[in-house]
PDB file of N, CA and C in Angstrom:
ATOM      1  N   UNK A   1      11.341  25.916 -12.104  1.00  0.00           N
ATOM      2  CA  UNK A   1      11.664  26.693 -13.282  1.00  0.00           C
ATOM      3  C   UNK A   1      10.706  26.377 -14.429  1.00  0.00           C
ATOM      4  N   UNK A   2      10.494  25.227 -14.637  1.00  0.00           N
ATOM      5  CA  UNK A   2       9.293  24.398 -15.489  1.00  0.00           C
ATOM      6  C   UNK A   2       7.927  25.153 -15.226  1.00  0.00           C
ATOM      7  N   UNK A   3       7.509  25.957 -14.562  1.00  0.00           N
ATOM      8  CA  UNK A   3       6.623  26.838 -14.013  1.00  0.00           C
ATOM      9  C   UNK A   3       6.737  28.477 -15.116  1.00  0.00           C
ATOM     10  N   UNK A   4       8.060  28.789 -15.134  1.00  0.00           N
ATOM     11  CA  UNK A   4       8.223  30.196 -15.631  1.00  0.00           C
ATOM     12  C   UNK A   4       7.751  29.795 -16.892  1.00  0.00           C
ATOM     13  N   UNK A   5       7.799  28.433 -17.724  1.00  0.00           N
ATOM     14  CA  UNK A   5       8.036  28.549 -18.919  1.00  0.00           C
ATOM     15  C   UNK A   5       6.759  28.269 -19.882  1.00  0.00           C
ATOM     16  N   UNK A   6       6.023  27.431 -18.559  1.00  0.00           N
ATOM     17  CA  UNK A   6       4.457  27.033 -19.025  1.00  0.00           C
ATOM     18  C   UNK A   6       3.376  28.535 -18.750  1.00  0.00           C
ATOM     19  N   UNK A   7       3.924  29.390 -17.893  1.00  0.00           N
ATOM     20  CA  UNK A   7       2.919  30.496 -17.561  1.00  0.00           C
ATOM     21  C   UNK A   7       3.252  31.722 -18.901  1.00  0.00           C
ATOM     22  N   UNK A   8       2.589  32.278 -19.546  1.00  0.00           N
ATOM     23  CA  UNK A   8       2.334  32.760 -20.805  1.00  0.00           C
ATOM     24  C   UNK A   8       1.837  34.516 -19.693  1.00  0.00           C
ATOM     25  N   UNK A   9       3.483  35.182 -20.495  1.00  0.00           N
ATOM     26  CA  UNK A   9       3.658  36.059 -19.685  1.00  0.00           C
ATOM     27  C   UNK A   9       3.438  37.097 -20.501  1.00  0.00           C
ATOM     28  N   UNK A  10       2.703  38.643 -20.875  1.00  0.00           N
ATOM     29  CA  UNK A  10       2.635  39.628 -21.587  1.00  0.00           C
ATOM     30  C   UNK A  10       3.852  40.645 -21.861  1.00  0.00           C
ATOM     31  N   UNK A  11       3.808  41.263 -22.390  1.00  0.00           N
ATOM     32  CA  UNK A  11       5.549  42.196 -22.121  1.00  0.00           C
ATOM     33  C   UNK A  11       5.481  43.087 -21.275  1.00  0.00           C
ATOM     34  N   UNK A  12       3.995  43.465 -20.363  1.00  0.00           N
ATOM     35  CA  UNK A  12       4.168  44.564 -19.715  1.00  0.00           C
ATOM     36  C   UNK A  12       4.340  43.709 -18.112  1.00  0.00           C
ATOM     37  N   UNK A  13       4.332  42.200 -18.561  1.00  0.00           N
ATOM     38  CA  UNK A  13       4.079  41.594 -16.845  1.00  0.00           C
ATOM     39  C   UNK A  13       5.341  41.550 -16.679  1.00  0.00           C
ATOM     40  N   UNK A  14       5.657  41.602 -15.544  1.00  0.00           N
ATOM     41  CA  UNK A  14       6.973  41.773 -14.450  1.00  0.00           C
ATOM     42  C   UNK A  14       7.104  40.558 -13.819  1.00  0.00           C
ATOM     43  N   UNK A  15       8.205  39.599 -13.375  1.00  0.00           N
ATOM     44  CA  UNK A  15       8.119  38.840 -12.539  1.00  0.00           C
ATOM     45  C   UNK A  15       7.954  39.358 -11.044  1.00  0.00           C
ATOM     46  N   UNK A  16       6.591  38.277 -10.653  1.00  0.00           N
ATOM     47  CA  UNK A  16       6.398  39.173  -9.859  1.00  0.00           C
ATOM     48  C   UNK A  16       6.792  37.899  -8.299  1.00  0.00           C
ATOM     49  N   UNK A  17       6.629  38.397  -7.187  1.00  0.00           N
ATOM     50  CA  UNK A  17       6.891  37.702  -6.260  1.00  0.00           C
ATOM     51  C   UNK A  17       6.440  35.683  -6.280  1.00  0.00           C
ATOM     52  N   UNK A  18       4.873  35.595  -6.549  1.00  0.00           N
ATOM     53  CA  UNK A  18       4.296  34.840  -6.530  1.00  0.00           C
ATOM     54  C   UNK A  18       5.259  33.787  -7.640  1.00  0.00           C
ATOM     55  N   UNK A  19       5.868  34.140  -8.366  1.00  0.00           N
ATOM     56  CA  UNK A  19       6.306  33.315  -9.510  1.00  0.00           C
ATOM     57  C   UNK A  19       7.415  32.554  -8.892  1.00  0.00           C
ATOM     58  N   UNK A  20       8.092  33.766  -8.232  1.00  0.00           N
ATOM     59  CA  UNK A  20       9.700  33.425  -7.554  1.00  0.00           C
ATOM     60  C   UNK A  20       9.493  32.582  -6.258  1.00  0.00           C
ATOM     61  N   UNK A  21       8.388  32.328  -5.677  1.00  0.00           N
ATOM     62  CA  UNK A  21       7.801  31.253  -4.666  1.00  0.00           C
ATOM     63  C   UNK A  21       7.755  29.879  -4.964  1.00  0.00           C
ATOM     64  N   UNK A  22       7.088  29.857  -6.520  1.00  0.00           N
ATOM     65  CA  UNK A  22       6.307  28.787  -7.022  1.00  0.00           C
ATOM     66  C   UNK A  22       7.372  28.209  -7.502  1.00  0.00           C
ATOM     67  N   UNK A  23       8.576  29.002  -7.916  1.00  0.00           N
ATOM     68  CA  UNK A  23       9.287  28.806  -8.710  1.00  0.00           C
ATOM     69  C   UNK A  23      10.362  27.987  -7.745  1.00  0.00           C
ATOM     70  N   UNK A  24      11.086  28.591  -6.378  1.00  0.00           N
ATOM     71  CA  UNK A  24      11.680  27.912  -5.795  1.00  0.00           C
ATOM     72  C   UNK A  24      11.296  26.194  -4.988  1.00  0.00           C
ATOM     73  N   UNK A  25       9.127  26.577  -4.689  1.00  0.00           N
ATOM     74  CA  UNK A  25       9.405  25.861  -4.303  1.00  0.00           C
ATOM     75  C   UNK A  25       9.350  24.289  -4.891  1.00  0.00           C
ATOM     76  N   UNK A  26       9.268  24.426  -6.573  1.00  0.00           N
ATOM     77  CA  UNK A  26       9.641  23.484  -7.370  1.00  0.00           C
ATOM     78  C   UNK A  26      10.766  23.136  -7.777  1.00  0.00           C
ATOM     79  N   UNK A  27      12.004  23.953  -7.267  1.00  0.00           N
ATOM     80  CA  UNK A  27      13.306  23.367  -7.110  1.00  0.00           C
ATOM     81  C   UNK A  27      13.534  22.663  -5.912  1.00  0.00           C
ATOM     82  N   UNK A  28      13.217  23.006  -5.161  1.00  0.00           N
ATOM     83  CA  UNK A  28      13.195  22.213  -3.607  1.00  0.00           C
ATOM     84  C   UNK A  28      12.989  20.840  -4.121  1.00  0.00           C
ATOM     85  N   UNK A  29      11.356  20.589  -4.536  1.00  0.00           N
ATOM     86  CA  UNK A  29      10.886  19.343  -4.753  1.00  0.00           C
ATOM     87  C   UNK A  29      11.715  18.736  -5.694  1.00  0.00           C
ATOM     88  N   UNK A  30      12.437  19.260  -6.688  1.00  0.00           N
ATOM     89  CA  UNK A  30      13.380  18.266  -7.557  1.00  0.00           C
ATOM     90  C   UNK A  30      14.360  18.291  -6.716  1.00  0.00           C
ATOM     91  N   UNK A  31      14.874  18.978  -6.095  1.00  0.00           N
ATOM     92  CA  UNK A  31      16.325  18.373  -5.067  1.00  0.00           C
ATOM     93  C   UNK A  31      15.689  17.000  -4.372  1.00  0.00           C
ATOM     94  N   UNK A  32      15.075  17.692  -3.526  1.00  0.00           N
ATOM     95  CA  UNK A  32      14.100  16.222  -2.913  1.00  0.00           C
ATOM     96  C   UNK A  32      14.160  15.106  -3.514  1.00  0.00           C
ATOM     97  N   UNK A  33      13.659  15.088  -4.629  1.00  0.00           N
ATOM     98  CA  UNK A  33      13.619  13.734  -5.790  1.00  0.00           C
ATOM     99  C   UNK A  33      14.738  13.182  -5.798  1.00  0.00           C
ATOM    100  N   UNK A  34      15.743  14.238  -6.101  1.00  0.00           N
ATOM    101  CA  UNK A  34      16.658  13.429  -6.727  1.00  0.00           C
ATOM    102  C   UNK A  34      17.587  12.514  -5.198  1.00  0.00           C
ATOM    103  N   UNK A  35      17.533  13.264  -4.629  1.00  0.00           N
ATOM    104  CA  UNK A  35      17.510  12.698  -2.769  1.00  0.00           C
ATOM    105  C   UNK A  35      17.322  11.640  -2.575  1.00  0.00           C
ATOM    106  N   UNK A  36      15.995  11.404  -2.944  1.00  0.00           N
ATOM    107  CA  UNK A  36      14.862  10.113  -2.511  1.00  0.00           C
ATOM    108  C   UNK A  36      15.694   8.981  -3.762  1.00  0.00           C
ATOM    109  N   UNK A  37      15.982   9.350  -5.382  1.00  0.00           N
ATOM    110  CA  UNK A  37      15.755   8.473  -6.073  1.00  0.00           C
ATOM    111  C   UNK A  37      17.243   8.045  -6.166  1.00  0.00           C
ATOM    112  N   UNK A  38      18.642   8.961  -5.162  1.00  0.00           N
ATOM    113  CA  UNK A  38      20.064   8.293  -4.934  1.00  0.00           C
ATOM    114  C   UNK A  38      19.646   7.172  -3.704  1.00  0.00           C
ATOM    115  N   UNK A  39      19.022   7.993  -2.912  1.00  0.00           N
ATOM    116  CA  UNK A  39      19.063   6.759  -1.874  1.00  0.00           C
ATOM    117  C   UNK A  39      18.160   5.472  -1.903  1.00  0.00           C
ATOM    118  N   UNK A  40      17.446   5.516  -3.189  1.00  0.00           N
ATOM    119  CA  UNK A  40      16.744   4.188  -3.783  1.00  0.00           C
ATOM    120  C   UNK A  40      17.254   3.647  -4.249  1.00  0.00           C
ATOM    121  N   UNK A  41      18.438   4.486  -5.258  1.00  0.00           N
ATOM    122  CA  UNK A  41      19.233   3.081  -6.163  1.00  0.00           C
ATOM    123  C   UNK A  41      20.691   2.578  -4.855  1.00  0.00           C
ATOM    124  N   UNK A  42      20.720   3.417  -3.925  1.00  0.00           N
ATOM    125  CA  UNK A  42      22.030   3.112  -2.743  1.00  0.00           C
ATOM    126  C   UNK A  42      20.975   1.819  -2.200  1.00  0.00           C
ATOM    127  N   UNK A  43      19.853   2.083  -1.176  1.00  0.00           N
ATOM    128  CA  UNK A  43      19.554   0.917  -0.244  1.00  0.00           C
ATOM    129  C   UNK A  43      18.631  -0.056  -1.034  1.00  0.00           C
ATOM    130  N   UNK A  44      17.904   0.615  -2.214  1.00  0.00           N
ATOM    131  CA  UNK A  44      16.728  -0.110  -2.767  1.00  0.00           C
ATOM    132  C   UNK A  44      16.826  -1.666  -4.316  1.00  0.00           C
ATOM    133  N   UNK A  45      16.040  -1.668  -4.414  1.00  0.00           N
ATOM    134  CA  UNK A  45      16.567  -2.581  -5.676  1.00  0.00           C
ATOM    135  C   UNK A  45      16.484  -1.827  -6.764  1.00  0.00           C
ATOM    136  N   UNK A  46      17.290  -1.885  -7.773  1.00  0.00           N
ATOM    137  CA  UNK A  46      17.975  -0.999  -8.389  1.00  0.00           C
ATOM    138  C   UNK A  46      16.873  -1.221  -9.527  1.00  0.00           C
ATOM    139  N   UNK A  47      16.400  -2.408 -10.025  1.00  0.00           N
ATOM    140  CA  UNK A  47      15.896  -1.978 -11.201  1.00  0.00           C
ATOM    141  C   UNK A  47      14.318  -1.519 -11.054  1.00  0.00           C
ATOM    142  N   UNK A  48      13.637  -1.746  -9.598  1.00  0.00           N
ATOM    143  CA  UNK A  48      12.367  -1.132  -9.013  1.00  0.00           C
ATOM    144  C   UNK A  48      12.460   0.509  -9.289  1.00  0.00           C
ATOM    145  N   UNK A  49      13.762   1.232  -8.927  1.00  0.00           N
ATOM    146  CA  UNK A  49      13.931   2.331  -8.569  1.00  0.00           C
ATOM    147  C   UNK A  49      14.154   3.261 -10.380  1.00  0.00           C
ATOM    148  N   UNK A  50      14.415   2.515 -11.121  1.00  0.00           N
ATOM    149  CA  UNK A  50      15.001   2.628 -12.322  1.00  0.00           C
ATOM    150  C   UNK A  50      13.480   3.035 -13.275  1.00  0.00           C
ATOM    151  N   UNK A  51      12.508   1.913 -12.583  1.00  0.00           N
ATOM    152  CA  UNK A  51      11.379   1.725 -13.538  1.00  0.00           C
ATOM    153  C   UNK A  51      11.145   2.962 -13.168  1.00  0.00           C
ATOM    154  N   UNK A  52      10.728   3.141 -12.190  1.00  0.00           N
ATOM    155  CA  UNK A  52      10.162   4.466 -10.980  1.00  0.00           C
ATOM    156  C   UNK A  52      10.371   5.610 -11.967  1.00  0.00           C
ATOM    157  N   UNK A  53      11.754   5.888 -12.411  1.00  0.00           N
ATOM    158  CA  UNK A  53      12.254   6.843 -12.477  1.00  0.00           C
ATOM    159  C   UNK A  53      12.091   6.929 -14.150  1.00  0.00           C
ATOM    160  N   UNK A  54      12.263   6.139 -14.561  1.00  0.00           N
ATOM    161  CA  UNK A  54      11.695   6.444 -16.258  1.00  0.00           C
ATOM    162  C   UNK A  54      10.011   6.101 -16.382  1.00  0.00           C
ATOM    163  N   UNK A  55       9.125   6.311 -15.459  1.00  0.00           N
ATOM    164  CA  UNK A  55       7.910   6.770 -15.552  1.00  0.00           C
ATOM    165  C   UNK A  55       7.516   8.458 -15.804  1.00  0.00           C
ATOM    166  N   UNK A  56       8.733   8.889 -15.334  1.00  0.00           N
ATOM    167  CA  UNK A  56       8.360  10.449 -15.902  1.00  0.00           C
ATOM    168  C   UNK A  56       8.378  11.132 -16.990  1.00  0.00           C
ATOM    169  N   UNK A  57       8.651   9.798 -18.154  1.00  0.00           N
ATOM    170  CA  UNK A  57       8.533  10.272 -19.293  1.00  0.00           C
ATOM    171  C   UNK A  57       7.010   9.833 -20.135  1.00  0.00           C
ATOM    172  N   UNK A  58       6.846   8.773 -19.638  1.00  0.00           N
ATOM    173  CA  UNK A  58       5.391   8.845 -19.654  1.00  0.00           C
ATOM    174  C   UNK A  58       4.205   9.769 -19.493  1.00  0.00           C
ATOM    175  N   UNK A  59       4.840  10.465 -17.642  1.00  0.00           N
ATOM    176  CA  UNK A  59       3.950  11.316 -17.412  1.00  0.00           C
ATOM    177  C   UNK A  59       3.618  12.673 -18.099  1.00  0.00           C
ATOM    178  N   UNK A  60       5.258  13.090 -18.356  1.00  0.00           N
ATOM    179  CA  UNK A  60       5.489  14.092 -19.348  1.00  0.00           C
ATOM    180  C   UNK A  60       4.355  13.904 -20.941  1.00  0.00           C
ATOM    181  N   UNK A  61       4.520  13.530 -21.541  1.00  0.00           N
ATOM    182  CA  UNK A  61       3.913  12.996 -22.759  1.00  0.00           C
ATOM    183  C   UNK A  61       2.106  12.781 -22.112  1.00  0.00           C
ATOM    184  N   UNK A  62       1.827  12.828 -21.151  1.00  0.00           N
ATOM    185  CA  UNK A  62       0.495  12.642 -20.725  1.00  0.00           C
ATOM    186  C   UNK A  62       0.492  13.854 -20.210  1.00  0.00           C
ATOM    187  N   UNK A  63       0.722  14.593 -19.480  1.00  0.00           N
ATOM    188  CA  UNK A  63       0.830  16.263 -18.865  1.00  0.00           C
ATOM    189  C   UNK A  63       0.734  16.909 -20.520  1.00  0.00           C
ATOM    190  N   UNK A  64       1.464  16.965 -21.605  1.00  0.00           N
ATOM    191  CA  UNK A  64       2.011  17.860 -22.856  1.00  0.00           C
ATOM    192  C   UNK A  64       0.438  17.732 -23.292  1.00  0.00           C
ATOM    193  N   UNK A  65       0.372  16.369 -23.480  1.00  0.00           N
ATOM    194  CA  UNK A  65      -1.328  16.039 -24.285  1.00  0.00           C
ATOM    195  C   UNK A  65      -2.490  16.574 -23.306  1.00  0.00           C
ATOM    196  N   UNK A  66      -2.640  16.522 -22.427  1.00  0.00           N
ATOM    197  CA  UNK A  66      -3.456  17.180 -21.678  1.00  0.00           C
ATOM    198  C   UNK A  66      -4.016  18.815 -21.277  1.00  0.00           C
ATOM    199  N   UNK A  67      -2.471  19.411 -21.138  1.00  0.00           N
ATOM    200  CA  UNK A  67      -2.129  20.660 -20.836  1.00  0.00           C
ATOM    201  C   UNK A  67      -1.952  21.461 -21.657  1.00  0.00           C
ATOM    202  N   UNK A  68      -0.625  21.178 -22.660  1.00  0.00           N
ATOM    203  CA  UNK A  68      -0.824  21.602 -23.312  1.00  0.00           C
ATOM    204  C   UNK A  68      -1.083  21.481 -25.175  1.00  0.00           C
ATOM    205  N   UNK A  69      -2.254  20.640 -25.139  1.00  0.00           N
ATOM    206  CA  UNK A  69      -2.915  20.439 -26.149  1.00  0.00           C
ATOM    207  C   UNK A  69      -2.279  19.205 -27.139  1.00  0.00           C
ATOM    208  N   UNK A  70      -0.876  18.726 -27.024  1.00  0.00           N
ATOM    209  CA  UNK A  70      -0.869  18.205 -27.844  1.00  0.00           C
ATOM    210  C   UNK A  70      -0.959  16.749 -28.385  1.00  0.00           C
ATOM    211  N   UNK A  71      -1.446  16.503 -29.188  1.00  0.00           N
ATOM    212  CA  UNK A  71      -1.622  14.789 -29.326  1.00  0.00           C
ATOM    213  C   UNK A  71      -0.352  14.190 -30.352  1.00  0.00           C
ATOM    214  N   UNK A  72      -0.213  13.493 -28.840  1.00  0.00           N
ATOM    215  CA  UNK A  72       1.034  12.039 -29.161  1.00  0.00           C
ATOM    216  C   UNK A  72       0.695  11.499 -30.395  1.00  0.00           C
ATOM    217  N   UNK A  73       1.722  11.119 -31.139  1.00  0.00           N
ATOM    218  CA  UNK A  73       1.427  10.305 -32.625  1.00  0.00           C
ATOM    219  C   UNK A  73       1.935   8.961 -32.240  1.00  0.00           C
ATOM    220  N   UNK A  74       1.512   8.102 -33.365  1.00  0.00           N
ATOM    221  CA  UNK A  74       1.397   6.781 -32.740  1.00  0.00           C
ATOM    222  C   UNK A  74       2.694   6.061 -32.419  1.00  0.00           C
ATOM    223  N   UNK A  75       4.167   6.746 -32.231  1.00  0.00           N
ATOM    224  CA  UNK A  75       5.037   6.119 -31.942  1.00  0.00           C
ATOM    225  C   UNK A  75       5.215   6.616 -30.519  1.00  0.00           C
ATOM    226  N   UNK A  76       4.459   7.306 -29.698  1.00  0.00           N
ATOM    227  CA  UNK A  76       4.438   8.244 -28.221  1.00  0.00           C
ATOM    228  C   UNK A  76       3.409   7.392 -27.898  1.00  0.00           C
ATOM    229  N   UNK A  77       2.363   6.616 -28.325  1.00  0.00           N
ATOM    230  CA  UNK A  77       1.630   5.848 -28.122  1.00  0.00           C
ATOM    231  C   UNK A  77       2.133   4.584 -27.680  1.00  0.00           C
ATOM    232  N   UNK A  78       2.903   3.984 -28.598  1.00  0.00           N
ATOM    233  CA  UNK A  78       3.526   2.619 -28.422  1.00  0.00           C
ATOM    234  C   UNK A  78       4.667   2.899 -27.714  1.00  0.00           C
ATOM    235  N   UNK A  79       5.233   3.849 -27.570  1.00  0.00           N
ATOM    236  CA  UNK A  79       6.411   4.166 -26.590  1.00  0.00           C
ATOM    237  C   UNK A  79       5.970   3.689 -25.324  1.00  0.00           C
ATOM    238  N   UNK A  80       4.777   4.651 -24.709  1.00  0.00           N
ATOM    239  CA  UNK A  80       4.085   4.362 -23.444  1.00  0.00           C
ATOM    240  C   UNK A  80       3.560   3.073 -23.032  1.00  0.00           C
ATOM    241  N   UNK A  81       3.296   2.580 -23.810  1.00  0.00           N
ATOM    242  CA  UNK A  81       2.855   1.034 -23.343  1.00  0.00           C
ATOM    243  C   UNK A  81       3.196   0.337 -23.780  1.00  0.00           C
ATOM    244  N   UNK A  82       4.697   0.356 -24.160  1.00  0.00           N
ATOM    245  CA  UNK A  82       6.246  -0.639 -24.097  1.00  0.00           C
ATOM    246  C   UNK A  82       6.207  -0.346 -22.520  1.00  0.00           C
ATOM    247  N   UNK A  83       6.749   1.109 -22.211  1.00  0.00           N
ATOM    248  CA  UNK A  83       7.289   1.479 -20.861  1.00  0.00           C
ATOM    249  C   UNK A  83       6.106   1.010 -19.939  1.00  0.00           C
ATOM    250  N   UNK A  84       4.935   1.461 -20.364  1.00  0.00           N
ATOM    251  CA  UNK A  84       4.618   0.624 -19.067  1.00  0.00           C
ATOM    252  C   UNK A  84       4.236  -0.901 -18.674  1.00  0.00           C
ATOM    253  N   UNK A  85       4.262  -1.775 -19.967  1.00  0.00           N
ATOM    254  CA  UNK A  85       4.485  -3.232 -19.889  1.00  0.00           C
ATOM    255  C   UNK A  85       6.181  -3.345 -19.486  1.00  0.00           C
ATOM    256  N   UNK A  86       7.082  -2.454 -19.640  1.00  0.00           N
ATOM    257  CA  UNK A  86       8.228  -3.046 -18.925  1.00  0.00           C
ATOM    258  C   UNK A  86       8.098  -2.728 -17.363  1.00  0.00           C
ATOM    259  N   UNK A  87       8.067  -1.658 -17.111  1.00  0.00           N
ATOM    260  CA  UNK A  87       7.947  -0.844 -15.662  1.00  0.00           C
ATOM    261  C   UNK A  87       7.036  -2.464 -14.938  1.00  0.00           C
ATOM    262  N   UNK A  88       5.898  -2.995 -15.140  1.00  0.00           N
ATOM    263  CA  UNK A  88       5.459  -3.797 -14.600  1.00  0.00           C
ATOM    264  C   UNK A  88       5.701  -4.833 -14.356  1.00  0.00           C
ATOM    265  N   UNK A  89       6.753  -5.335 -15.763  1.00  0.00           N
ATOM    266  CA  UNK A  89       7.316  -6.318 -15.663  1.00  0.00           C
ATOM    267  C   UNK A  89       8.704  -6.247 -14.585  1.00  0.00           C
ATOM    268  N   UNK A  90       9.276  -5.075 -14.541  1.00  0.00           N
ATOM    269  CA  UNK A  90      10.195  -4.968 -13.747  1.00  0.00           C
ATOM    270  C   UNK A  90       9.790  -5.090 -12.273  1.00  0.00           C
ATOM    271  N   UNK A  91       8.924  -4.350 -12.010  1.00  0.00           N
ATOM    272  CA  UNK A  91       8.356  -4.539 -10.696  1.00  0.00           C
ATOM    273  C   UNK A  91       7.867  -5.261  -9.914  1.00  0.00           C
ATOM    274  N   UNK A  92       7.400  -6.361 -10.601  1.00  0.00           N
ATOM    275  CA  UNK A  92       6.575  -7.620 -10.544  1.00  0.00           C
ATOM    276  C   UNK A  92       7.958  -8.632  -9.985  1.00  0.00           C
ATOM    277  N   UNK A  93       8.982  -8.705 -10.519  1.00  0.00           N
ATOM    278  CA  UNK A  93       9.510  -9.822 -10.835  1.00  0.00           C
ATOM    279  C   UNK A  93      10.076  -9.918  -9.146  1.00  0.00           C
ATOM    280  N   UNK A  94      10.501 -11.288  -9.035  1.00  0.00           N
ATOM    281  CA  UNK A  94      10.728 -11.933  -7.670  1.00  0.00           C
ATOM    282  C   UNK A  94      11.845 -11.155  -6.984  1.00  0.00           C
ATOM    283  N   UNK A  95      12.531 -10.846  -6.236  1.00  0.00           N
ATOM    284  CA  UNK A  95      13.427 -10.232  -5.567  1.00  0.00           C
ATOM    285  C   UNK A  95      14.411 -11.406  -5.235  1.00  0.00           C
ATOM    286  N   UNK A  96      15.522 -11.330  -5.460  1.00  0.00           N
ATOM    287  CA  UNK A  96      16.665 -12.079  -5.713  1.00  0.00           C
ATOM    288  C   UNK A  96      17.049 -12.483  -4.219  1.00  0.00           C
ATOM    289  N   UNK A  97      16.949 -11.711  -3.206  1.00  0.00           N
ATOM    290  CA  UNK A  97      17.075 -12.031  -1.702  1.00  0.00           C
ATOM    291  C   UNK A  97      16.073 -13.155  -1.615  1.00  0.00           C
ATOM    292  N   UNK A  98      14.522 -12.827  -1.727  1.00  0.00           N
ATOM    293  CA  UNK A  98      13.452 -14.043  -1.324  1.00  0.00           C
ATOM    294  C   UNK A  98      13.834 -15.001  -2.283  1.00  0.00           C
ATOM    295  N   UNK A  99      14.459 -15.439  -3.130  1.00  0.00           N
ATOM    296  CA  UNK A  99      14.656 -16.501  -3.843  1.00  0.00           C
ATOM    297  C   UNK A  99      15.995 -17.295  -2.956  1.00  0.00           C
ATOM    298  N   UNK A 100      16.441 -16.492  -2.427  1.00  0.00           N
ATOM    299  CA  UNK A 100      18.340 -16.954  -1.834  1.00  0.00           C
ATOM    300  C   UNK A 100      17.489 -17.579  -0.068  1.00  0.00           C
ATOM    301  N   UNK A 101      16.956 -17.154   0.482  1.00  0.00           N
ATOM    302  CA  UNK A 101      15.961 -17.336   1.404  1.00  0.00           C
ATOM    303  C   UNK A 101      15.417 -18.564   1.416  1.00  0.00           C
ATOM    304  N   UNK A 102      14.318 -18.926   0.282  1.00  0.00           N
ATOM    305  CA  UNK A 102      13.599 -19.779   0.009  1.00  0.00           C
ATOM    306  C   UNK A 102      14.530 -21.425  -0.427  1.00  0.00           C
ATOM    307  N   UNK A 103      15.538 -20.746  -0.689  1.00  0.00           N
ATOM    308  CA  UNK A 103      16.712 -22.218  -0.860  1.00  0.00           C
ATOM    309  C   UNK A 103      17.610 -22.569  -0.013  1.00  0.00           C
ATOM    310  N   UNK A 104      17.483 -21.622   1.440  1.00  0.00           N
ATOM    311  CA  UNK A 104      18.203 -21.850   2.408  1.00  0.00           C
ATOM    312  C   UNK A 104      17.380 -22.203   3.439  1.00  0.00           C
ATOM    313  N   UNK A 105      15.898 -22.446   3.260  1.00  0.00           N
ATOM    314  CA  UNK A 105      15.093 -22.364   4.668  1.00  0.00           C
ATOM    315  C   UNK A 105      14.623 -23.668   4.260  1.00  0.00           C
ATOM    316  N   UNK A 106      15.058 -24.891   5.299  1.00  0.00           N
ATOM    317  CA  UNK A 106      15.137 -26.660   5.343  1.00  0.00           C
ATOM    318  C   UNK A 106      13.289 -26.777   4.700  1.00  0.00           C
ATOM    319  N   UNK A 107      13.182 -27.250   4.356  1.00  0.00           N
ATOM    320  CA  UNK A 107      11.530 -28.081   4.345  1.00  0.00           C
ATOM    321  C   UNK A 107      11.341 -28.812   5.236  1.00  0.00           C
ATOM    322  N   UNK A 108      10.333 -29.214   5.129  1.00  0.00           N
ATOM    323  CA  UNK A 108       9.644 -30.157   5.990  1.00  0.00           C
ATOM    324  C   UNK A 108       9.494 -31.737   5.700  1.00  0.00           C
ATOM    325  N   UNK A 109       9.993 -31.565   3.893  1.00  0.00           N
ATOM    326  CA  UNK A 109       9.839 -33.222   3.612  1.00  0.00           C
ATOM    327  C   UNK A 109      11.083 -33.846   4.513  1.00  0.00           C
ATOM    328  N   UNK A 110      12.309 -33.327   4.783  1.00  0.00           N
ATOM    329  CA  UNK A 110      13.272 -34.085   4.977  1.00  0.00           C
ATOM    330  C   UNK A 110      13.478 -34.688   6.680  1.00  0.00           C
ATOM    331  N   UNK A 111      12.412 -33.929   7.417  1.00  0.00           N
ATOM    332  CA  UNK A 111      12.130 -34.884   8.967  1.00  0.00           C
ATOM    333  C   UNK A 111      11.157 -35.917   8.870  1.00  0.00           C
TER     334      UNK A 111
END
């Protein structure tokens, strides 16, 4: 639908087939998403899947400035690289299983 609204339509243009293609098959792909990003926070680690998913506001704000013309002011600036010093920091950090692992598996000093 994000498609109908970026294409700059005249009053005599008609929706025409090609739109209603492009158009569905970018609903598909957000069903999909949202598919992929339940069954990330169900089997996955929740705050990996979290970062994931508030990267699209980043991208948004980088697509707007790009596409369509406009430049971020400096609080869309520092927004983005908060989010993406957290996103990294989130991603980075140790996984709570390999830590539960690593305190259950004997060493070697004690033979």
């Amino acid at each position: 639908m994000l498609y109908l609204y970026i294409v700059e339509q005249n009053e005599n243009q008609t929706f025409t087939l090609k739109y209603f293609v492009i158009s569905n098959i970018q609903q598909l792909l957000a069903v999909i998403a949202v598919i992929c990003l339940t069954y990330g926070v169900k089997y996955g680690k929740g705050g990996t899947v979290q970062a994931i998913e508030q990267v699209k506001s980043i991208f948004q704000t980088c697509w707007a400035a790009i596409f369509l013309g406009q430049i971020p002011i400096v609080s869309q600036w520092l927004g983005m690289l908060v989010g993406i010093a957290g996103i990294i920091i989130i991603v980075l950090q140790p996984r709570k299983d390999e830590e539960i692992e690593e305190k259950e598996t004997p060493s070697n000093e004690s033979k």
